[in-house]
Protein backbone atom coordinates (compact mmCIF):
# COMPACT_ATOMS: atom_id res chain seq x y z
CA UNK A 1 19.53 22.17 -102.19
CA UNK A 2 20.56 18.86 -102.85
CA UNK A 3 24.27 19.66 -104.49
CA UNK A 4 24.39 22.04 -101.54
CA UNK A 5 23.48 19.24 -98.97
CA UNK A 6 26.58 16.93 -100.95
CA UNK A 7 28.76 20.16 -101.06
CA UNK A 8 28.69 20.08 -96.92
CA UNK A 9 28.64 16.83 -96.26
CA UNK A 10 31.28 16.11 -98.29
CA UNK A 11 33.60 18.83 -96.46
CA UNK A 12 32.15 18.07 -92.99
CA UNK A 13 34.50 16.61 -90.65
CA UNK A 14 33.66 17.95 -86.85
CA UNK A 15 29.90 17.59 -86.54
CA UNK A 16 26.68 16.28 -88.85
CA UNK A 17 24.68 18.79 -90.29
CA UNK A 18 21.27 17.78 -92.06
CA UNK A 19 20.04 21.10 -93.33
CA UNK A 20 16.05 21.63 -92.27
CA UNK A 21 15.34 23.50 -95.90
CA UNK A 22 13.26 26.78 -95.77
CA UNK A 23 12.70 30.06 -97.00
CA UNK A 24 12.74 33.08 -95.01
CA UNK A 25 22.60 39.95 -83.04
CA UNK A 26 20.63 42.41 -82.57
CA UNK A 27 18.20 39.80 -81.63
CA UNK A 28 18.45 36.22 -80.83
CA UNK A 29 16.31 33.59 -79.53
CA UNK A 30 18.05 30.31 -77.58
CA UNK A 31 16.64 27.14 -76.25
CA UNK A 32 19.05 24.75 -74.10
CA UNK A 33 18.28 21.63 -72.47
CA UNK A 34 20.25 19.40 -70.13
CA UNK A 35 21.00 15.54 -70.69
CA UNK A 36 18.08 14.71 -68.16
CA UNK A 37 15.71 17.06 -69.54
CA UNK A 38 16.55 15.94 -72.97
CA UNK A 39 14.56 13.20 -75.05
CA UNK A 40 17.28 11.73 -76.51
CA UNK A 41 19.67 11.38 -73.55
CA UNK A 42 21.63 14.37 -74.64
CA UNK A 43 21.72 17.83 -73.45
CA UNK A 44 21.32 20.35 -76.98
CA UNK A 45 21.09 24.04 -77.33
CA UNK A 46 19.78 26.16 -80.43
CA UNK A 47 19.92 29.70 -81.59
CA UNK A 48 17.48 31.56 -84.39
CA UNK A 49 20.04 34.96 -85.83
CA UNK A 50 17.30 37.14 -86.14
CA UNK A 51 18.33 40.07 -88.72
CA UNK A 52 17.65 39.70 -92.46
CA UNK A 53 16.26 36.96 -94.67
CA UNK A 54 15.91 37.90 -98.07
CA UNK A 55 20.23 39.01 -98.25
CA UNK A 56 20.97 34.84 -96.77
CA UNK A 57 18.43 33.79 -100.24
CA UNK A 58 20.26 35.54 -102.59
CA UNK A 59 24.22 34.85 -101.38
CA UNK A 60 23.44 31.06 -100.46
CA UNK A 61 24.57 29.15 -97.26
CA UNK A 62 28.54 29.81 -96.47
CA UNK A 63 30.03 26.91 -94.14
CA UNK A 64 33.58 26.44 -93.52
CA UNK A 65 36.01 23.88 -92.42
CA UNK A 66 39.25 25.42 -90.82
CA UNK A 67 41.64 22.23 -91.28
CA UNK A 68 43.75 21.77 -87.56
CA UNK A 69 46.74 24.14 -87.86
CA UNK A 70 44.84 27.40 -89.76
CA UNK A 71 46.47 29.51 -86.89
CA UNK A 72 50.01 28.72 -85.40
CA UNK A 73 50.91 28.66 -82.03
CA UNK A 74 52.34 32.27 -80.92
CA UNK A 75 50.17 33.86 -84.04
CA UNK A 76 48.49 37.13 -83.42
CA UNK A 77 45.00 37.61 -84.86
CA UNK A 78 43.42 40.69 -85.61
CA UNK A 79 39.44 40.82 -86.08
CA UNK A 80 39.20 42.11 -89.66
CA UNK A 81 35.14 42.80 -89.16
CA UNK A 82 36.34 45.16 -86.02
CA UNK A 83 38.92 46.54 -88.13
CA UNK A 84 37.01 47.43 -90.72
CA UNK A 85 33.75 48.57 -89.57
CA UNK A 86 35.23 50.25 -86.25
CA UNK A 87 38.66 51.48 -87.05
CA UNK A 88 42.00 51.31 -86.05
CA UNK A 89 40.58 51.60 -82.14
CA UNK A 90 38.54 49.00 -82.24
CA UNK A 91 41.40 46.45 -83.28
CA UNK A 92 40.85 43.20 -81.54
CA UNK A 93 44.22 41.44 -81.04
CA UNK A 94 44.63 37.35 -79.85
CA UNK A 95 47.91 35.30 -79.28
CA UNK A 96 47.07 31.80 -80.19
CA UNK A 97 48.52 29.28 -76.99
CA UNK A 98 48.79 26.59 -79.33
CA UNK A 99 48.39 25.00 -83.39
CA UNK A 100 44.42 25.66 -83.80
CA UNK A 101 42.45 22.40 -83.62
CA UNK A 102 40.35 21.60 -87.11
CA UNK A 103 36.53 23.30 -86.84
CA UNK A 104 33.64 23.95 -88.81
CA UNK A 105 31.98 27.33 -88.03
CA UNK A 106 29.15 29.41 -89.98
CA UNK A 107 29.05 32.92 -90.28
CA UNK A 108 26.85 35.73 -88.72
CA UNK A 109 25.13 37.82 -91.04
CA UNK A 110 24.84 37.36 -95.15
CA UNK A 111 26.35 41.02 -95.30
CA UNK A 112 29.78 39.61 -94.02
CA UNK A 113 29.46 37.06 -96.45
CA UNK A 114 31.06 39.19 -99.00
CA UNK A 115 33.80 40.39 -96.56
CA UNK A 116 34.49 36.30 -96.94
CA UNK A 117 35.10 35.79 -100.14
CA UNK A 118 38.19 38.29 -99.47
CA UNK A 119 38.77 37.13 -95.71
CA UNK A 120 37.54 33.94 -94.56
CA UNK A 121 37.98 34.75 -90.70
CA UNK A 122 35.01 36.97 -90.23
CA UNK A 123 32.68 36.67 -87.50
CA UNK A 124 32.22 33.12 -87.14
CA UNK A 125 28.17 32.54 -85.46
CA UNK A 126 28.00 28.93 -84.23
CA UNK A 127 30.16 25.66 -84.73
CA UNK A 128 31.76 22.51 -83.28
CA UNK A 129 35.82 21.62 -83.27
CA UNK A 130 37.53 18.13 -83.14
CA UNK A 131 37.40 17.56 -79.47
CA UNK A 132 33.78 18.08 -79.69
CA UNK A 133 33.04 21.47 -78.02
CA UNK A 134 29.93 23.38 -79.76
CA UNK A 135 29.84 27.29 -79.37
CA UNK A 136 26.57 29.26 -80.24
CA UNK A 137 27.39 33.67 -79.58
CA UNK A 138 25.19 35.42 -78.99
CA UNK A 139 21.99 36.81 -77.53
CA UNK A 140 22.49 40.58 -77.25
CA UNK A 141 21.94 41.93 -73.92
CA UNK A 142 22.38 44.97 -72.78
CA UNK A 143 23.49 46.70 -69.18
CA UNK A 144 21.62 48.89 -66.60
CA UNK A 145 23.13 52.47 -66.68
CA UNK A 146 24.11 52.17 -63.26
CA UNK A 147 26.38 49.17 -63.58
CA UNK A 148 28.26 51.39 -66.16
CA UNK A 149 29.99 53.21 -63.11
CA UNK A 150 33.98 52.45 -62.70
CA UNK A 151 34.86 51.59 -65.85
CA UNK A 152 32.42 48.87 -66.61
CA UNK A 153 30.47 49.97 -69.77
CA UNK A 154 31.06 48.66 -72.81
CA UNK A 155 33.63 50.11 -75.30
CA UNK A 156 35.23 49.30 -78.29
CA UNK A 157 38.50 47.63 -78.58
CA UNK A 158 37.94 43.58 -77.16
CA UNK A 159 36.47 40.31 -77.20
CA UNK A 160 33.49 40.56 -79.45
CA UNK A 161 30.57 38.76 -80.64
CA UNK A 162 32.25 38.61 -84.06
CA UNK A 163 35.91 36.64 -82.81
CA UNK A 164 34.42 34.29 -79.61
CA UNK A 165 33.21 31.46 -81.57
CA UNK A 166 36.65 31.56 -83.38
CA UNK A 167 38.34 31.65 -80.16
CA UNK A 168 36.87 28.72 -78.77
CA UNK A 169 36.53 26.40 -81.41
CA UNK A 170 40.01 27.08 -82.35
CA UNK A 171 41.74 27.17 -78.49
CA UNK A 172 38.94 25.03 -76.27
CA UNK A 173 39.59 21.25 -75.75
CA UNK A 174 36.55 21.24 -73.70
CA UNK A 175 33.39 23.12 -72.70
CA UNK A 176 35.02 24.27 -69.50
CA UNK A 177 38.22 25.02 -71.40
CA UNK A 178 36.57 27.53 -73.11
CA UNK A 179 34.78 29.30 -70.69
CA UNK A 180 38.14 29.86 -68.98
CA UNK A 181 39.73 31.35 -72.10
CA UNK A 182 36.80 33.78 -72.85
CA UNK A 183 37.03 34.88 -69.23
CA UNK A 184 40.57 35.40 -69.34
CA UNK A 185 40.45 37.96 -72.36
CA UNK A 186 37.19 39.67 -70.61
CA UNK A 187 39.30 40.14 -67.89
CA UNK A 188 42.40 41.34 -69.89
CA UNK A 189 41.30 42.90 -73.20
CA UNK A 190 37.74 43.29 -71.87
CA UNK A 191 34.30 43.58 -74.14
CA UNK A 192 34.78 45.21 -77.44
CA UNK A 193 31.62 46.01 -78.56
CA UNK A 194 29.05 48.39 -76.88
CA UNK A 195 26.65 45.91 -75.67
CA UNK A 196 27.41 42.55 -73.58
CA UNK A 197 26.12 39.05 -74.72
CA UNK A 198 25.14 35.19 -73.51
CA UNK A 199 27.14 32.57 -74.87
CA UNK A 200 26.39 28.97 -75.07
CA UNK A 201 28.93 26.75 -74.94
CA UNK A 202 29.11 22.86 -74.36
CA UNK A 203 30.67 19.27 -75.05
CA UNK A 204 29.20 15.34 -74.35
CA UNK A 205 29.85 16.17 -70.98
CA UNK A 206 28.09 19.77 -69.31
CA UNK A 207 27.10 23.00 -70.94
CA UNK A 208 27.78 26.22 -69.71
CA UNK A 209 26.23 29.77 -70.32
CA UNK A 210 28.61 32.68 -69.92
CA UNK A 211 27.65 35.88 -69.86
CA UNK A 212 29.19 39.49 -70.02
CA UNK A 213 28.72 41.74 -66.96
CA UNK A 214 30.25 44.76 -68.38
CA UNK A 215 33.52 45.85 -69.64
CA UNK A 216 36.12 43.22 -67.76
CA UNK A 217 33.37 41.60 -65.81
CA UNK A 218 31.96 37.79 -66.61
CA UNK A 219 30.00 34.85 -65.12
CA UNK A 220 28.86 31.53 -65.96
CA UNK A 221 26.78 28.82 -64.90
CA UNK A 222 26.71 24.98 -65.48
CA UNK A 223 23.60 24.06 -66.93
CA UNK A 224 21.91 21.52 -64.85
CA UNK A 225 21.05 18.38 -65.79
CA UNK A 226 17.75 18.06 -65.31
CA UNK A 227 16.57 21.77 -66.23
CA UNK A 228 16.32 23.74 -69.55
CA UNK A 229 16.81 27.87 -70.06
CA UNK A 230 15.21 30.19 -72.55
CA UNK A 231 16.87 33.16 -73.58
CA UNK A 232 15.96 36.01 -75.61
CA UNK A 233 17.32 39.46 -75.40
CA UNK A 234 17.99 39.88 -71.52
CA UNK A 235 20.89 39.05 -69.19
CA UNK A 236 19.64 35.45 -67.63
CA UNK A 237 22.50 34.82 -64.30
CA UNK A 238 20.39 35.04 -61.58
CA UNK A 239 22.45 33.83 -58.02
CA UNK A 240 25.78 32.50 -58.43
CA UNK A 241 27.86 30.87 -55.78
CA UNK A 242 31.76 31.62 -57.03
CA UNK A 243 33.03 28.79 -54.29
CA UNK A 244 31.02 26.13 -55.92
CA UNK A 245 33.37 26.05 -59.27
CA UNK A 246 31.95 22.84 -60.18
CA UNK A 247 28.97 24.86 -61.27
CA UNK A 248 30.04 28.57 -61.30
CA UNK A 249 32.89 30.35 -63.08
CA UNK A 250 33.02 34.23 -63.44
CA UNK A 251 34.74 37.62 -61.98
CA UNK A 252 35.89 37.28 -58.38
CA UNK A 253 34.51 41.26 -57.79
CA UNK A 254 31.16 40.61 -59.85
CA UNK A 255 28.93 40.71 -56.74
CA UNK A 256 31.12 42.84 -54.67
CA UNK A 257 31.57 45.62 -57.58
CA UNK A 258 27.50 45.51 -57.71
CA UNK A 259 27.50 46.34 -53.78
CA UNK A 260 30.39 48.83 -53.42
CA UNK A 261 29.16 51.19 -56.62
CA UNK A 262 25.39 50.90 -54.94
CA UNK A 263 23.21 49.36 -57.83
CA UNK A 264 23.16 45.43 -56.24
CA UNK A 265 19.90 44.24 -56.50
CA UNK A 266 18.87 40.99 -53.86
CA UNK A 267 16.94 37.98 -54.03
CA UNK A 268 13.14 38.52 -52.76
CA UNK A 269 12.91 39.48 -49.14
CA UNK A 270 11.44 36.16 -47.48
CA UNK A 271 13.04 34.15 -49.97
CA UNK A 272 16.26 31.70 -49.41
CA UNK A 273 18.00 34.32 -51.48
CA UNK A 274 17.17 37.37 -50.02
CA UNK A 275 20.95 38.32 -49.25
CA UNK A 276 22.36 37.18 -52.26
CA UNK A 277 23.20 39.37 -55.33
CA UNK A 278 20.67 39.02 -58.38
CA UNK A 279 23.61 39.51 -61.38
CA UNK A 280 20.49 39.35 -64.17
CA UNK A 281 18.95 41.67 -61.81
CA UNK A 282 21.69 44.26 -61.25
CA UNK A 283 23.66 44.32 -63.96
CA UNK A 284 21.18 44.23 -66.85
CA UNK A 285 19.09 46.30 -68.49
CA UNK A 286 15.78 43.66 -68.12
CA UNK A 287 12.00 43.01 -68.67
CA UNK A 288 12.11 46.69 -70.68
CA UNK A 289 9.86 45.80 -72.86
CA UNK A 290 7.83 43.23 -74.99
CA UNK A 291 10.70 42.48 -77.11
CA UNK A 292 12.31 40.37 -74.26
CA UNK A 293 9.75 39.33 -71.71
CA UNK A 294 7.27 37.70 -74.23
CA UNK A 295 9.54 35.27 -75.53
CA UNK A 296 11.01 34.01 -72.39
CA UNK A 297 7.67 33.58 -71.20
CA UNK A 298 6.63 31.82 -74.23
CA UNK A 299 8.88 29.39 -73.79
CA UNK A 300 8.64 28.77 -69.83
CA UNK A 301 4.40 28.65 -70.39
CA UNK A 302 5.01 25.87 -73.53
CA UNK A 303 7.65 23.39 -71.65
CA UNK A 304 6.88 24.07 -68.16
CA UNK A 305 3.24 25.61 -67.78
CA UNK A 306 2.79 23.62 -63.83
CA UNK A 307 5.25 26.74 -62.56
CA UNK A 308 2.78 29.05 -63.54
CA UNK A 309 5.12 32.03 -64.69
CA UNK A 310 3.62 35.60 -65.39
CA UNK A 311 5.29 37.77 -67.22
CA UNK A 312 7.59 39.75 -65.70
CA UNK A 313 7.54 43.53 -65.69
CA UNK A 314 9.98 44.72 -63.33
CA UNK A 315 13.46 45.23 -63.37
CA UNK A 316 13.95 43.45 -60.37
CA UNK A 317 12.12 40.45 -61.61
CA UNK A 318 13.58 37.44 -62.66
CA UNK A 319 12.72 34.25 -64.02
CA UNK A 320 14.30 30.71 -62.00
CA UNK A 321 17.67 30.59 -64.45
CA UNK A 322 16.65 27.48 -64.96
CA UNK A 323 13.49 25.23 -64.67
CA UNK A 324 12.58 21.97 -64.81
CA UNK A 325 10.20 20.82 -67.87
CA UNK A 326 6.66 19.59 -67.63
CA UNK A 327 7.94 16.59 -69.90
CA UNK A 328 11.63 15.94 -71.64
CA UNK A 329 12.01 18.17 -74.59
CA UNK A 330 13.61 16.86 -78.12
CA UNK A 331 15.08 18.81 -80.45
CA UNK A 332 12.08 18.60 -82.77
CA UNK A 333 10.14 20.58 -80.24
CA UNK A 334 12.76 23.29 -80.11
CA UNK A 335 12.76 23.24 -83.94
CA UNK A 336 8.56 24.04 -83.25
CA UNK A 337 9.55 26.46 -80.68
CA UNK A 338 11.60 28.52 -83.03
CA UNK A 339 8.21 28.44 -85.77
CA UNK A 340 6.45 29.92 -83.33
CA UNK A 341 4.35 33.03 -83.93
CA UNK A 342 2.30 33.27 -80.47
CA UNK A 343 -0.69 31.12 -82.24
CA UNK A 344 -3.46 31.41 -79.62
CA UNK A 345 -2.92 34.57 -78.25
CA UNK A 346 -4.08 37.86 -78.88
CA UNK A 347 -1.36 38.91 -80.04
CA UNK A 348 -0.77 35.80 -82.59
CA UNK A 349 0.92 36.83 -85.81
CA UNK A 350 -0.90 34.70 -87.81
CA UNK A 351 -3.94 36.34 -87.15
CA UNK A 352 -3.67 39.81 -85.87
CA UNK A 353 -5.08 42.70 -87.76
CA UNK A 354 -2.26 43.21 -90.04
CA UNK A 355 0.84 43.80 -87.79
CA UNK A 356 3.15 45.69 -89.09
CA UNK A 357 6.87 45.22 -89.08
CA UNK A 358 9.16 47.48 -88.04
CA UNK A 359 13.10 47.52 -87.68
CA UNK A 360 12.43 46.08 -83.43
CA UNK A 361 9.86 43.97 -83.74
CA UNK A 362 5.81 43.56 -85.04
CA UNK A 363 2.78 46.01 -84.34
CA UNK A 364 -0.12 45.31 -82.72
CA UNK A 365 -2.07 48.61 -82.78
CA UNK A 366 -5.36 46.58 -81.69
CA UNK A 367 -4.01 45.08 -78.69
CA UNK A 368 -1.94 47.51 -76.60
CA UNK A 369 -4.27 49.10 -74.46
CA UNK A 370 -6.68 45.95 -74.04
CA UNK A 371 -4.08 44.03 -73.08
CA UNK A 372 -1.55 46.77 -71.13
CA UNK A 373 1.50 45.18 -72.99
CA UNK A 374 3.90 46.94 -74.86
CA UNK A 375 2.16 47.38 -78.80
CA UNK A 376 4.40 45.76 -79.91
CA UNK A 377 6.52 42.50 -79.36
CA UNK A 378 8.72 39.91 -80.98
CA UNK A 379 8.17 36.26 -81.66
CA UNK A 380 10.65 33.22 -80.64
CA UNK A 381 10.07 32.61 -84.57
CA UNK A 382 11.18 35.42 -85.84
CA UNK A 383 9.98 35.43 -89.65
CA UNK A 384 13.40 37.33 -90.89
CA UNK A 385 15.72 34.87 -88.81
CA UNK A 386 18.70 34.80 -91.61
CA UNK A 387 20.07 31.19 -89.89
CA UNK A 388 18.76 29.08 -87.24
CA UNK A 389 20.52 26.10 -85.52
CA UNK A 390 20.47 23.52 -83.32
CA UNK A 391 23.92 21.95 -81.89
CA UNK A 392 23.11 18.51 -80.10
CA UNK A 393 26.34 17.34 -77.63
CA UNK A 394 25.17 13.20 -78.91
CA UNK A 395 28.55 11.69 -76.82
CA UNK A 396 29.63 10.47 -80.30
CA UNK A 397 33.40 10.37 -80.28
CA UNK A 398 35.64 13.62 -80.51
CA UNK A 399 36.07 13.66 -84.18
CA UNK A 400 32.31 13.52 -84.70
CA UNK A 401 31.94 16.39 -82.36
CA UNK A 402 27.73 16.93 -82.68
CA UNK A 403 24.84 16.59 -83.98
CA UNK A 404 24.22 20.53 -85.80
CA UNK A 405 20.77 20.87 -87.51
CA UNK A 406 21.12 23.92 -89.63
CA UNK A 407 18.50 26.40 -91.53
CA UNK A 408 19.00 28.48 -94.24
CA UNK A 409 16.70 31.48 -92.53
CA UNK A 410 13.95 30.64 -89.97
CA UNK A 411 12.38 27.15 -89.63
């Protein structure tokens, strides 16, 4: 650990990374808080990559400095994960505006690891550049079958969770910057994958979380400063306001398409948004299951228990997007966050009869009935996260970039 801690530190030039030591996609578990909300003064955001443990032990850590200048201005890159896993129909194609600025960037999975050591340009997870914008992609999500009509599902051949972070960190000169780009090749290239994702993106300045709506559809919101967001495994936009574009970026048809093709879903009747469109609401496939609605819970009961939040059930229920915390977070207690195994519930892994794991989550055989849940459910602490990380926008200069606290599987 310690030669790898030199190794890093030694290459490191866009952010500081001291590695949290450990041992231990499809899903992903996020925490992001806002400057105010923060307990150091600056608004950070974190990510566990929940998929495979024992693969990241074996290969070692992989992270990479791409010196300014990797990709030329007027280069075309192709995604070679796309390419090769996909075929020739999946190719993902991007014109680079200008000389790539210098950025250090982990991968995704260990299993692309050895599509590395041939081709260092696959599927980049999380990272920071020299201007000091931070990019975490993503949290899967998925879409409701009826927002599929027109056109809108998902299909190979795009922007993908394995070429954003790339995009960004190589094209973005701030947070803002780079919401504007990944909207741009939604809208043009579209989504190339067959599910939709959040993205977290930020700089010393705001943080914004973007979201796919489908196949050229988008929308982001400005984190405020104040309030924090978890986000597990379900779309997360609730109301958006596309005049305001201090705070809200996205589609200009995103609520309109939801109305016109008959599956737009509106605020609680009573409420002050009871004739707005609910995007989370209408475009996502939500509150399915355990898998989702447990950990976004978790995470509202633990940092803001005075709102009282239930957990939801209904497809047409949302969570606030974002909510103000009981007390200012730190990014110790989001490292706690992401060890956490539901300890004092009934359904606490530490203690339950023997769960059992299976590929979507943990068992509970004992519990399901008695407590009407799903039987089964999945922890912010996933115990086979293969990286976790924590990207803290510090307002150190450019060249710094961040703050990045970095694990080897889950904390």
């Amino acid at each position: 650990m310690q030669r790898l801690r030199k190794k890093v530190l030694a290459v490191l030039l866009a952010g500081a990374i001291p590695l949290l030591g450990s041992a231990a996609g499809e899903a992903c578990s996020s925490l992001v808080v806002g400057r105010e909300a923060s307990a150091t003064g600056h608004a950070f955001f974190g990510r566990s990559v929940d998929i495979d443990t024992q693969a990241y032990k074996a290969l070692g850590v992989y992270l990479k400095v791409f010196p300014a200048g990797t990709f030329r201005q007027g280069e075309v890159f192709e995604d070679p994960y796309l390419k090769r896993s996909y075929g020739e129909e999946a190719i993902f194609r991007y014109t680079f505006s200008h000389d790539s600025y210098r950025f250090l960037a982990s991968p995704f999975t260990p299993q692309l690891m050895r599509l590395k050591s041939t081709d260092p340009l696959v599927y980049e997870s999380a990272g920071v550049n020299e201007k000091g914008v931070a990019v975490s992609a993503t949290n899967t999500t998925w879409l409701r079958k009826a927002a599929e009509a027109d056109g809108n599902a998902y299909a190979l051949g795009g922007l993908s969770e394995s070429n954003m972070v790339l995009v960004v960190l190589a094209e973005a000169d701030t947070a803002r910057d780079g919401v504007l780009r990944l909207g741009q090749v939604v809208e043009t290239a579209g989504v190339g994958e067959e599910d939709g994702g959040v993205i977290l993106i930020g700089d010393s300045r705001e943080v914004w979380v973007f979201e796919t709506a489908g196949r050229h559809r988008w929308v982001a919101s400005r984190l405020p400063g104040d309030k924090f967001l978890v986000v597990a495994n379900d779309m997360v936009t609730d109301y958006v306001d596309l005049t305001d574009t201090e705070n809200y970026l996205g589609s200009a048809d995103i609520q309109q398409f939801a109305i016109d093709h008959g599956f737009a879903v509106y605020g609680p009747k009573g409420s002050s948004h009871e004739h707005e469109v609910n995007i989370a609401a209408s475009y996502g496939d939500i509150n399915s299951d355990a898998y989702d609605t447990h950990r976004r819970w978790r995470g509202y009961s633990r940092f803001a228990p005075s709102a009282g939040f239930r957990m939801l059930t209904g497809q047409q229920d949302t969570y606030p997007m974002f909510v103000k915390p009981d007390q200012k977070i730190s990014p110790l207690d989001e490292m706690h966050f992401h060890r956490d195994r539901y300890e004092g519930l009934p359904y606490d892994l530490s203690v339950s009869r023997q769960p059992a794991r299976r590929a979507d989550g943990w068992e509970f055989p004992e519990n399901g009935e008695s407590l009407g849940l799903a039987y089964w459910t999945w922890p912010f602490g996933f115990p086979g996260a293969v990286t976790t990380h924590i990207l803290e926008l510090n307002g150190y200069p450019p060249e710094i970039g961040a703050r990045v606290w970095y694990c080897l599987s889950e904390p």
